[in-house]
N, C-alpha and C. Protein backbone atom coordinates (compact mmCIF):
# COMPACT_ATOMS: atom_id res chain seq x y z
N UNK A 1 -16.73 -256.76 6.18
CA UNK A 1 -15.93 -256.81 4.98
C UNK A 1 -14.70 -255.92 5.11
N UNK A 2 -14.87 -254.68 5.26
CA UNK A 2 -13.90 -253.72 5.51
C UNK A 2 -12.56 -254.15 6.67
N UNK A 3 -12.98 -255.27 8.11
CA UNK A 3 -11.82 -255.86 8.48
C UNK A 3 -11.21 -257.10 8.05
N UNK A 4 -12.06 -257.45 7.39
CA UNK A 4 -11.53 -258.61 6.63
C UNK A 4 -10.59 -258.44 5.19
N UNK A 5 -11.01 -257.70 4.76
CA UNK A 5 -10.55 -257.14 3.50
C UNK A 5 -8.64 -256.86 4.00
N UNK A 6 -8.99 -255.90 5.11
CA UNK A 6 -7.56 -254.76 5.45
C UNK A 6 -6.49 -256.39 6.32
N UNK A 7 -7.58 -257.44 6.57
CA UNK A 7 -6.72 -258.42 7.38
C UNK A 7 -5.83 -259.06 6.30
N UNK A 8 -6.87 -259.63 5.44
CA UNK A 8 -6.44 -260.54 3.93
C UNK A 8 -4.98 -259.70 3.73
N UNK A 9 -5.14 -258.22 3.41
CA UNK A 9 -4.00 -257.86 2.94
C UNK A 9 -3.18 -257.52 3.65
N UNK A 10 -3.21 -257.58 5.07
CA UNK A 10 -2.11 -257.46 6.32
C UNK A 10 -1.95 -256.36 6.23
N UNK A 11 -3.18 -255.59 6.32
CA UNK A 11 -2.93 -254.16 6.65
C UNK A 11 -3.06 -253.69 8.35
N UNK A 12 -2.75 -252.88 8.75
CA UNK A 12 -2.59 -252.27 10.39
C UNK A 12 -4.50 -252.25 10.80
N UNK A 13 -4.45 -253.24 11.42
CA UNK A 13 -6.07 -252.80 11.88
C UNK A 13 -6.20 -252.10 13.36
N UNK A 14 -5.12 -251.98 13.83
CA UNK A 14 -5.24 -250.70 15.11
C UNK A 14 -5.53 -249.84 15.29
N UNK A 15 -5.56 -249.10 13.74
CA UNK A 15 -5.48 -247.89 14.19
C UNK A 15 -7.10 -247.37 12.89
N UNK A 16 -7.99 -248.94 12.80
CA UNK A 16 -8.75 -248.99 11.64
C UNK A 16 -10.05 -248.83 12.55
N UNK A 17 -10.91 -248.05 11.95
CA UNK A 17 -12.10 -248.22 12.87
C UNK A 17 -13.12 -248.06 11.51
N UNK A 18 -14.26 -248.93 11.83
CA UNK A 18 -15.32 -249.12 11.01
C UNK A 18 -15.99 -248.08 10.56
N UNK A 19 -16.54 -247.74 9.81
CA UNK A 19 -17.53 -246.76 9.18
C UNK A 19 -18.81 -247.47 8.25
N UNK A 20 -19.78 -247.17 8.96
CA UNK A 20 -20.50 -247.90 8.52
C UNK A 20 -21.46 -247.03 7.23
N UNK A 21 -21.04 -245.90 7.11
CA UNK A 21 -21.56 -245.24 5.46
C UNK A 21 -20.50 -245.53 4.80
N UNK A 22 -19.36 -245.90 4.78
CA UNK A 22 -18.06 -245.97 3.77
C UNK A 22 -18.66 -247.31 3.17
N UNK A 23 -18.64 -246.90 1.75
CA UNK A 23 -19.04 -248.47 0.77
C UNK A 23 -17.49 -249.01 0.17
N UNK A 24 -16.87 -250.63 0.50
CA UNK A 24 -16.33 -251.26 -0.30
C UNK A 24 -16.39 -252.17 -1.19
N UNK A 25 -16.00 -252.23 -2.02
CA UNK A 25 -15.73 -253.66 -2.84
C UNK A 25 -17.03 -253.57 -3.37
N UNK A 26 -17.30 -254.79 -3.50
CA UNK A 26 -18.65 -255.49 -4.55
C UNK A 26 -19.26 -256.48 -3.44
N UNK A 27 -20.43 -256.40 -3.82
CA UNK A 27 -20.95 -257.53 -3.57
C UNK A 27 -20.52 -259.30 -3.75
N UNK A 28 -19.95 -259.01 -4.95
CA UNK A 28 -19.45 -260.37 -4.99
C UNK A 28 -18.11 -260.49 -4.43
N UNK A 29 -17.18 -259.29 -4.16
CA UNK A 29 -16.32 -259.34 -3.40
C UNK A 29 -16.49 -260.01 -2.18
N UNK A 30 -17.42 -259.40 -1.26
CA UNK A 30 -17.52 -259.65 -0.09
C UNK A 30 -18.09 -261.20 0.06
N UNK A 31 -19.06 -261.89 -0.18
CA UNK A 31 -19.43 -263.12 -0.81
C UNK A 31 -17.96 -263.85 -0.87
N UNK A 32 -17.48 -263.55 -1.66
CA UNK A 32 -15.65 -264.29 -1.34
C UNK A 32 -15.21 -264.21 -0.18
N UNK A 33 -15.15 -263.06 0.04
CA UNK A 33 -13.99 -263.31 1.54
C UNK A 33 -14.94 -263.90 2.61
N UNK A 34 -16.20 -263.55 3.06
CA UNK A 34 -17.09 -264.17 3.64
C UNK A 34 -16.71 -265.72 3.69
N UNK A 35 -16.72 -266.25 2.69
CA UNK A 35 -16.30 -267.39 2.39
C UNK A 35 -15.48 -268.47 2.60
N UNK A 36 -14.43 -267.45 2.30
CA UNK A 36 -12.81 -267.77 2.35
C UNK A 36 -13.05 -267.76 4.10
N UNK A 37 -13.20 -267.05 4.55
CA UNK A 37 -13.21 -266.49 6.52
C UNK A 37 -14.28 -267.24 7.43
N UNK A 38 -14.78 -267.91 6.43
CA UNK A 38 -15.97 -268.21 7.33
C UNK A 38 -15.78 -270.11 7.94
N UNK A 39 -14.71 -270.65 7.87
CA UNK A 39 -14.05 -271.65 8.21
C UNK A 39 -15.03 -273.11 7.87
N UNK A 40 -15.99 -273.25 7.59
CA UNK A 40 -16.86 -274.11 6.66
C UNK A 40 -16.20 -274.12 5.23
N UNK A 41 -16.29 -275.81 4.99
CA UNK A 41 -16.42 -275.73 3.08
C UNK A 41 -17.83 -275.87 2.75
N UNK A 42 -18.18 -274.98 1.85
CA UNK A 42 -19.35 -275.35 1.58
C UNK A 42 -20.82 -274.59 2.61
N UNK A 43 -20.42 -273.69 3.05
CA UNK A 43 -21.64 -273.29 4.11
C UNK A 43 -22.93 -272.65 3.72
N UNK A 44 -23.87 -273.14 4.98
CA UNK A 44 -25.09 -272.72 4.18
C UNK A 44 -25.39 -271.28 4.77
N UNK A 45 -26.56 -270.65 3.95
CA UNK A 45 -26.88 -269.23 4.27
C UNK A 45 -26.85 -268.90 5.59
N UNK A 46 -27.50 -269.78 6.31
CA UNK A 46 -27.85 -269.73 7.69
C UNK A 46 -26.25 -269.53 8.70
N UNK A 47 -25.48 -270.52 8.07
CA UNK A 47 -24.01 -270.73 8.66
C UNK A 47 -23.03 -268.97 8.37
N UNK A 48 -23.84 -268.49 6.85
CA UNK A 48 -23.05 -267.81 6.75
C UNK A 48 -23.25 -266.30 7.51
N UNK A 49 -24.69 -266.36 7.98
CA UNK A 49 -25.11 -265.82 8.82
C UNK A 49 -24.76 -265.55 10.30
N UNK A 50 -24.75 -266.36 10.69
CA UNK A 50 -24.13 -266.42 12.06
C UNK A 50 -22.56 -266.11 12.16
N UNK A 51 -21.72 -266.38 11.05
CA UNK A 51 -20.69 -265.85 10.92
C UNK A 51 -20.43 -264.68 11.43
N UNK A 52 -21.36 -263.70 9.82
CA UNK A 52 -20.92 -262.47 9.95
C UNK A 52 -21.57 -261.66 11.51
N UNK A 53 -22.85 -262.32 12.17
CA UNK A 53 -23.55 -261.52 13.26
C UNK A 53 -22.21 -261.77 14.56
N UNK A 54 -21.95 -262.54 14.26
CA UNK A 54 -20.75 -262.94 15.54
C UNK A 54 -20.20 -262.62 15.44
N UNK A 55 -18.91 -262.26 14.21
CA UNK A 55 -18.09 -261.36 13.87
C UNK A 55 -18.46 -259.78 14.38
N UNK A 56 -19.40 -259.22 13.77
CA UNK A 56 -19.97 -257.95 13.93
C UNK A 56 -19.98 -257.88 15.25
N UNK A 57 -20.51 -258.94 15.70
CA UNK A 57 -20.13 -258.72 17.35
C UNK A 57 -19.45 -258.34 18.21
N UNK A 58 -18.64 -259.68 17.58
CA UNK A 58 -16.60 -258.82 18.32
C UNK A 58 -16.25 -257.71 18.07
N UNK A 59 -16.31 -257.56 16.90
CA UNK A 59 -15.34 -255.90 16.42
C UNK A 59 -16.24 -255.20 16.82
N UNK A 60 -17.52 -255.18 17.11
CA UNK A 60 -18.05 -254.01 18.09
C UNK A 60 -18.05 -253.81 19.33
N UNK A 61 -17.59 -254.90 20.17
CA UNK A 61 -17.18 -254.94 21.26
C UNK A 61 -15.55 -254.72 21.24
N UNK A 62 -15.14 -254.59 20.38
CA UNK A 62 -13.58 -254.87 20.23
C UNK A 62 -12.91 -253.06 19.95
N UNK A 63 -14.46 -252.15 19.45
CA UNK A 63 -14.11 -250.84 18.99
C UNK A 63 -14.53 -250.37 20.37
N UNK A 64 -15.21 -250.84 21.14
CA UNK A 64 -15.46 -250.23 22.18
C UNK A 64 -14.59 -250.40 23.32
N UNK A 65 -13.55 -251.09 23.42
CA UNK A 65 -13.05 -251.75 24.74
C UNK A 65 -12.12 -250.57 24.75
N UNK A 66 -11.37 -250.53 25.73
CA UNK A 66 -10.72 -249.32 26.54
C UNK A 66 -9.29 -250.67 26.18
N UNK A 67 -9.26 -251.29 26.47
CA UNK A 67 -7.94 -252.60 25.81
C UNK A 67 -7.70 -252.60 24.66
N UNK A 68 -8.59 -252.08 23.88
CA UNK A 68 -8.09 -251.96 22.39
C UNK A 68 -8.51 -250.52 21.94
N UNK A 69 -7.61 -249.58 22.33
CA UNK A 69 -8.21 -248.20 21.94
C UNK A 69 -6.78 -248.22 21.42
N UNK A 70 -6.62 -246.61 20.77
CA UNK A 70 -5.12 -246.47 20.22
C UNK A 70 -4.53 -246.06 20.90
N UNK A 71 -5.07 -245.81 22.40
CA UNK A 71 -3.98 -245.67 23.35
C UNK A 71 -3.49 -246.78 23.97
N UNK A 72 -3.95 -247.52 24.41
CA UNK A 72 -3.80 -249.10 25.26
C UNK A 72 -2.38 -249.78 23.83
N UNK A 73 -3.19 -249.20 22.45
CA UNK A 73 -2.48 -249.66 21.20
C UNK A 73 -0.87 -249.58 21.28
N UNK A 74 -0.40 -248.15 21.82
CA UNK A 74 0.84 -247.76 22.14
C UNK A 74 1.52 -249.09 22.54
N UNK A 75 0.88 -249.21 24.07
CA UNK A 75 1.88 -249.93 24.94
C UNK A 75 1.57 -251.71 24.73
N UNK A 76 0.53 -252.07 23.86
CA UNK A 76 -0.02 -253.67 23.54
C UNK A 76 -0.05 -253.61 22.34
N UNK A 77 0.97 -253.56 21.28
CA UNK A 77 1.00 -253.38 19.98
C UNK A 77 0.32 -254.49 19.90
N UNK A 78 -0.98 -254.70 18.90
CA UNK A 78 -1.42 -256.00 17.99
C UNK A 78 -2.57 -256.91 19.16
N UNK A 79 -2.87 -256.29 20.12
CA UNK A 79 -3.89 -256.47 21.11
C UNK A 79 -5.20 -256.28 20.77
């Protein structure tokens, strides 16, 4: 939710790193953008599932990569 949220509003996600005790939004917030992001009309629980585990995926592989650190960030703006 938290990169989806900062994407929706075209905020800088380079220099954004997850926290996973930081609470946002609502529940029904997230349920929306889930939604809106999850490229199905109409998807079922299961669909919406696999979404977010695949997602979670990337950006945890994506906080870990040495290609997307805020140093690599310098010289590959938006990488």
């Amino acid at each position: 939710y938290q990169y989806l949220s900062r994407y929706k509003r075209k905020k800088d996600l380079d220099r954004f790193l997850f926290i996973p005790e930081r609470t946002e939004g609502t529940e029904e917030e997230c349920l929306k953008l889930l939604l809106e992001f999850c490229g199905r009309h109409n998807p079922s629980w299961t669909e919406l599932s696999n979404f977010t585990h695949f997602l979670n995926f990337q950006l945890s592989k994506c906080e870990k990569s040495v290609f997307c650190s805020s140093a690599a960030g310098e010289d590959f703006q938006g990488f």
